[in-house]
C-alpha atoms as a PDB file:
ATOM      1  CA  UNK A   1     -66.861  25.264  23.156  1.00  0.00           C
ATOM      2  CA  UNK A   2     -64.438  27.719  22.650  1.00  0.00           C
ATOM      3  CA  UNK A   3     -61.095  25.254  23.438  1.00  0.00           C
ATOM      4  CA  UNK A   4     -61.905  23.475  20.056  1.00  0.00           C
ATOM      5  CA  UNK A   5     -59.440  23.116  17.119  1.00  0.00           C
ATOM      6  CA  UNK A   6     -61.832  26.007  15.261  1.00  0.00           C
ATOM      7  CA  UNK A   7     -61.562  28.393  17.431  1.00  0.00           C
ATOM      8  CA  UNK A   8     -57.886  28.569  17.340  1.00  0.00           C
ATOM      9  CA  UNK A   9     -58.563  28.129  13.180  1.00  0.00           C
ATOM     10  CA  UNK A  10     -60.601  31.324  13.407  1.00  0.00           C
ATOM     11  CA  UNK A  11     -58.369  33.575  16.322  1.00  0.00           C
ATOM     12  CA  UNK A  12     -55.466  32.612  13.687  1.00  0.00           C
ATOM     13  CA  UNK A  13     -57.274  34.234  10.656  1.00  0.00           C
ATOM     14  CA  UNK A  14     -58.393  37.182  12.666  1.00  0.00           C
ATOM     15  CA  UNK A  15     -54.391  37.537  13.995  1.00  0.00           C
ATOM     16  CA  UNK A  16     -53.411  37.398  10.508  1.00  0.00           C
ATOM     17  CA  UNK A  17     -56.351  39.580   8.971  1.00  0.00           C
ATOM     18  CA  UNK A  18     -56.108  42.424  11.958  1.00  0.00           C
ATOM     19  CA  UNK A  19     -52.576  42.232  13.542  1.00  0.00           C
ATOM     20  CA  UNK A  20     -50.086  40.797  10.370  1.00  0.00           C
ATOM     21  CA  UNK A  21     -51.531  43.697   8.169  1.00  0.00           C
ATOM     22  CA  UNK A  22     -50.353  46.188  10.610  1.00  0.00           C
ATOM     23  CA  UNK A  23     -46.723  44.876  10.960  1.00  0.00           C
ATOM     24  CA  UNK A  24     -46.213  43.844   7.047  1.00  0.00           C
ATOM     25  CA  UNK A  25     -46.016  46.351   4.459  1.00  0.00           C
ATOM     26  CA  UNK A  26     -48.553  45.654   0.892  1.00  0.00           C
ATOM     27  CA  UNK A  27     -45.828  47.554  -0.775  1.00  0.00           C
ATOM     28  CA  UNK A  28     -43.053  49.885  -0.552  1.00  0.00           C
ATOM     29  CA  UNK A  29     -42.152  52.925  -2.948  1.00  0.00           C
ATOM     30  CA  UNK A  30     -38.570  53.842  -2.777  1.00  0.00           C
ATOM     31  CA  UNK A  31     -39.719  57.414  -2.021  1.00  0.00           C
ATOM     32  CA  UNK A  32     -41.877  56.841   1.005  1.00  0.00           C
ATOM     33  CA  UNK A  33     -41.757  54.211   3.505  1.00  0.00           C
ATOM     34  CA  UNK A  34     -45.884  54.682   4.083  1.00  0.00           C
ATOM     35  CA  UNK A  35     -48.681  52.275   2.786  1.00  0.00           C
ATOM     36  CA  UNK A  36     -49.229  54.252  -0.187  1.00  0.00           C
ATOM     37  CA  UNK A  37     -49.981  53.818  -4.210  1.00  0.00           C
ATOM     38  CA  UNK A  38     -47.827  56.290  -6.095  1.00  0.00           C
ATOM     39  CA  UNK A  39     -51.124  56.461  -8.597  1.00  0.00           C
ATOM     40  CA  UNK A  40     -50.183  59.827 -10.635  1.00  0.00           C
ATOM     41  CA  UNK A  41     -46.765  61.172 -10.384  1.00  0.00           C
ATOM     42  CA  UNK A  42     -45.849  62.361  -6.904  1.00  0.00           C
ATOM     43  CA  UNK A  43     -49.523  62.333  -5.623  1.00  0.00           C
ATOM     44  CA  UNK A  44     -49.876  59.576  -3.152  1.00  0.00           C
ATOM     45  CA  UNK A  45     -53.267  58.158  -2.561  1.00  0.00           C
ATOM     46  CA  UNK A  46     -54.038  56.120   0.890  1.00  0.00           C
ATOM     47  CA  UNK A  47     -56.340  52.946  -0.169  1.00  0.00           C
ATOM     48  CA  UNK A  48     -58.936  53.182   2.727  1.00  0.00           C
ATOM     49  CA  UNK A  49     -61.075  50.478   1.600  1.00  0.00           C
ATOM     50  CA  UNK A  50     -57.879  47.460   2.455  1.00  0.00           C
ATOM     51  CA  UNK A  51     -57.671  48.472   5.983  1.00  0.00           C
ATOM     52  CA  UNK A  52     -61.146  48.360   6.413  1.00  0.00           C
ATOM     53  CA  UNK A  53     -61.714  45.039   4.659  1.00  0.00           C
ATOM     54  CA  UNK A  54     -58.519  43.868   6.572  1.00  0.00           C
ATOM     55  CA  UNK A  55     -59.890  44.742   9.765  1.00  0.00           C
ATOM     56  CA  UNK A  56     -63.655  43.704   9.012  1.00  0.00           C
ATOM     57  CA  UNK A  57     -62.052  40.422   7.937  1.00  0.00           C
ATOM     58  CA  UNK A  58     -60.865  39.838  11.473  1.00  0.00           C
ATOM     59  CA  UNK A  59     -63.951  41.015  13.512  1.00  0.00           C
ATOM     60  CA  UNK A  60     -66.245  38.729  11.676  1.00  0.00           C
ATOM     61  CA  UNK A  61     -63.557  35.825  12.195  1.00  0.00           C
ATOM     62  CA  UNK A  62     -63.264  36.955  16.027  1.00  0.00           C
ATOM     63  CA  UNK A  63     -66.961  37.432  16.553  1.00  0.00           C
ATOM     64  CA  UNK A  64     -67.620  33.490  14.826  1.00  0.00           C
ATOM     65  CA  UNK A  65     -66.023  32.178  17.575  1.00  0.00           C
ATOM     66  CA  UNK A  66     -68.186  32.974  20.451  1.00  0.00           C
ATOM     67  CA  UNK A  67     -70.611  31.899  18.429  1.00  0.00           C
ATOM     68  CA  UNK A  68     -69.770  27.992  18.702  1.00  0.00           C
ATOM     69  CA  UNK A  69     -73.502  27.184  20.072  1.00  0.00           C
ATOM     70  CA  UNK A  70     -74.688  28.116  16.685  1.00  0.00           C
ATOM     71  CA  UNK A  71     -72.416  25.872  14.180  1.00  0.00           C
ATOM     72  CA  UNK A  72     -74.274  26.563  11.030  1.00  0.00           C
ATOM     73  CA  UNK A  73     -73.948  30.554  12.261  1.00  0.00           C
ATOM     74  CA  UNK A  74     -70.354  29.727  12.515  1.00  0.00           C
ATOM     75  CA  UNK A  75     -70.416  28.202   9.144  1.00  0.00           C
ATOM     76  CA  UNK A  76     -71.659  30.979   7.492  1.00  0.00           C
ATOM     77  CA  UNK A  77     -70.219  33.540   9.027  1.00  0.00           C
ATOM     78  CA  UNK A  78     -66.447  31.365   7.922  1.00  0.00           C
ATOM     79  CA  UNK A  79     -67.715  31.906   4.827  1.00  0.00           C
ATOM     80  CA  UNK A  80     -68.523  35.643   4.753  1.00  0.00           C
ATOM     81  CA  UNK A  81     -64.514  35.947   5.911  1.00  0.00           C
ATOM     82  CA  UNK A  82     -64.002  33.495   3.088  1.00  0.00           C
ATOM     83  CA  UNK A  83     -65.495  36.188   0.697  1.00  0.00           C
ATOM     84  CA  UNK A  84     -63.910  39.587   2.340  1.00  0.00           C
ATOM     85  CA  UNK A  85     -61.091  37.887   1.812  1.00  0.00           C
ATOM     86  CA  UNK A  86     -61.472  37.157  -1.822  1.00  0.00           C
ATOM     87  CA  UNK A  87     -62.613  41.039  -1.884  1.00  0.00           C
ATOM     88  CA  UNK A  88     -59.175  41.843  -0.508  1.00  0.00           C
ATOM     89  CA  UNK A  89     -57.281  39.812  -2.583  1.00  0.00           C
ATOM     90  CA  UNK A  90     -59.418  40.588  -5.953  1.00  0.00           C
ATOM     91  CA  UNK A  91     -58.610  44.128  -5.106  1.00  0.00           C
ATOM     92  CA  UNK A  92     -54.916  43.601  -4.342  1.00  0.00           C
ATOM     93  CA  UNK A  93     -54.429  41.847  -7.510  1.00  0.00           C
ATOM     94  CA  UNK A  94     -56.262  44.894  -9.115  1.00  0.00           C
ATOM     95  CA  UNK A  95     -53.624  47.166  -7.677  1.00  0.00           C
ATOM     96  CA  UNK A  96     -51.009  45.448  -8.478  1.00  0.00           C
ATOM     97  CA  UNK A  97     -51.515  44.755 -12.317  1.00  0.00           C
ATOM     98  CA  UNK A  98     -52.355  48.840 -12.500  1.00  0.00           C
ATOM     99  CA  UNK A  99     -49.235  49.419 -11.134  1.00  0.00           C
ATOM    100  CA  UNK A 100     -47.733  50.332 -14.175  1.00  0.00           C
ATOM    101  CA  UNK A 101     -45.602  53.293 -15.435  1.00  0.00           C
ATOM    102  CA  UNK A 102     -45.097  54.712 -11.655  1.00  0.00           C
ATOM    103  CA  UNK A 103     -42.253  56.889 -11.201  1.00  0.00           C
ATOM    104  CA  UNK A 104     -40.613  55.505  -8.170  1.00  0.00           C
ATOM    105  CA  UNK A 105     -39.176  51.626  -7.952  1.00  0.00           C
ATOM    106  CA  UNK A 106     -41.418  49.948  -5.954  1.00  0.00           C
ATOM    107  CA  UNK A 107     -41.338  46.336  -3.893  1.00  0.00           C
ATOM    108  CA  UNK A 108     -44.389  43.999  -3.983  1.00  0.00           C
ATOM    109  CA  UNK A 109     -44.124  43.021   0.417  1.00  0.00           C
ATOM    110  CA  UNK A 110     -45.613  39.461   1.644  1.00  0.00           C
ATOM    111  CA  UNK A 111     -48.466  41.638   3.265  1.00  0.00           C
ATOM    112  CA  UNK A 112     -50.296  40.361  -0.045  1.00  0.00           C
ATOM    113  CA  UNK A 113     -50.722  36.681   0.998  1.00  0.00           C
ATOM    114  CA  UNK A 114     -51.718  37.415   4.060  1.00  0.00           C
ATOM    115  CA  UNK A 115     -55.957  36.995   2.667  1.00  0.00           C
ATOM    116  CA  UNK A 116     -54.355  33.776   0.930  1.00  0.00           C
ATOM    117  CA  UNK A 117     -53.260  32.919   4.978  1.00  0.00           C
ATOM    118  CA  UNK A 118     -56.630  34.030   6.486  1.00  0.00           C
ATOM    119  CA  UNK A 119     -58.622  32.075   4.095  1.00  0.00           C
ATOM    120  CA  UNK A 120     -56.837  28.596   4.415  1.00  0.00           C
ATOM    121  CA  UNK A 121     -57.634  29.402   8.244  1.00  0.00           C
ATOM    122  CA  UNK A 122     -61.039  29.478   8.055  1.00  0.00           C
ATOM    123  CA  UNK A 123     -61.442  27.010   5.430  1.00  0.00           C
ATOM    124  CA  UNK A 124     -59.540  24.997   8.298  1.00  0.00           C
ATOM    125  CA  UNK A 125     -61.968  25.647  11.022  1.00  0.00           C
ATOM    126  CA  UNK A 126     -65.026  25.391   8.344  1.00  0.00           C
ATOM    127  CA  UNK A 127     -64.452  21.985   8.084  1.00  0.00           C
ATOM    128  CA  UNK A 128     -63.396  21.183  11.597  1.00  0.00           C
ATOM    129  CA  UNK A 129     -66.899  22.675  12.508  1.00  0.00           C
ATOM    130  CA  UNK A 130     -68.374  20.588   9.840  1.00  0.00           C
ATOM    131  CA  UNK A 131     -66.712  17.809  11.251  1.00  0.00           C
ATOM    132  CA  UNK A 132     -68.704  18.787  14.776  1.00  0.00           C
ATOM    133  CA  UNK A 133     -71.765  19.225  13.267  1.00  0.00           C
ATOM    134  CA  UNK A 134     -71.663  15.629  11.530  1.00  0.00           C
ATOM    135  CA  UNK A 135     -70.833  14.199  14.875  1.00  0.00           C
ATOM    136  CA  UNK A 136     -74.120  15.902  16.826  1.00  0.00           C
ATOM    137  CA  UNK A 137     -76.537  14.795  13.695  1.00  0.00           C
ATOM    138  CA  UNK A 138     -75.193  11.090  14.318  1.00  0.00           C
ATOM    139  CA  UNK A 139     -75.382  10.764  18.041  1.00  0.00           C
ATOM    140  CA  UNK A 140     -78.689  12.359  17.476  1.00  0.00           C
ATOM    141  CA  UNK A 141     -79.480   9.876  15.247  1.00  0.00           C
ATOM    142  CA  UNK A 142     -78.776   6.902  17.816  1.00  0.00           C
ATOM    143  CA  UNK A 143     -81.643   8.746  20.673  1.00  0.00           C
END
């Protein structure tokens, strides 16, 4: 059903994955106040693949809960926004340590936690649907 504990686990995630990357800033160069890497001197290059992971991250976490009739679907599809989200964060990290010798000060934002956030939300509703599944295998059990 979609008034369970999970569901709000998963709408959470996909808030955080699709809405909180829009409104928090990944970083800031004192230059520009745009979502960019200053990579090679002045030449600013847009990262298209975090958006996109950001925003696949939330879909997949939005479409898992209408599919609470299908708990091990649910399951696995948790854990496909479990691993975008170690995608996004793998490559965040990688940004960040290559950050080095850029000409412009620049300010790390909390926009990076945000796949630490999403993933402790589906882990969350991973184990409350877990917790549903046990429950169906033992009452049918007792027919």
């Amino acid at each position: 059903m979609i008034q369970r504990i999970q569901s709000i686990y998963l709408l959470l995630a996909s808030v955080v994955s699709g809405v909180l990357m829009l409104l928090f800033d990944l970083w800031d160069t004192a230059k520009e106040g745009v979502k960019a890497i200053d990579l090679f001197g002045n030449e600013a290059i847009e990262m298209n693949a975090i958006p996109v992971l950001f925003i696949a991250s939330a879909l997949v976490a939005l479409f898992a809960i209408f599919k609470f009739q299908n708990r091990k679907l649910q399951i696995t599809l948790g854990r496909i926004v479990i691993l975008i989200n170690l995608i996004l964060l793998g490559l965040l990290v990688y940004l960040l340590l290559t950050l080095s010798g850029e000409a412009a000060v620049s300010k790390k934002d909390i926009g990076m936690f945000l796949p630490i956030v999403a993933m402790l939300f589906v882990l969350l509703a991973n184990k409350a649907i877990q917790k549903d599944e046990d429950l169906v295998k033992s009452v049918d059990r007792l027919r």
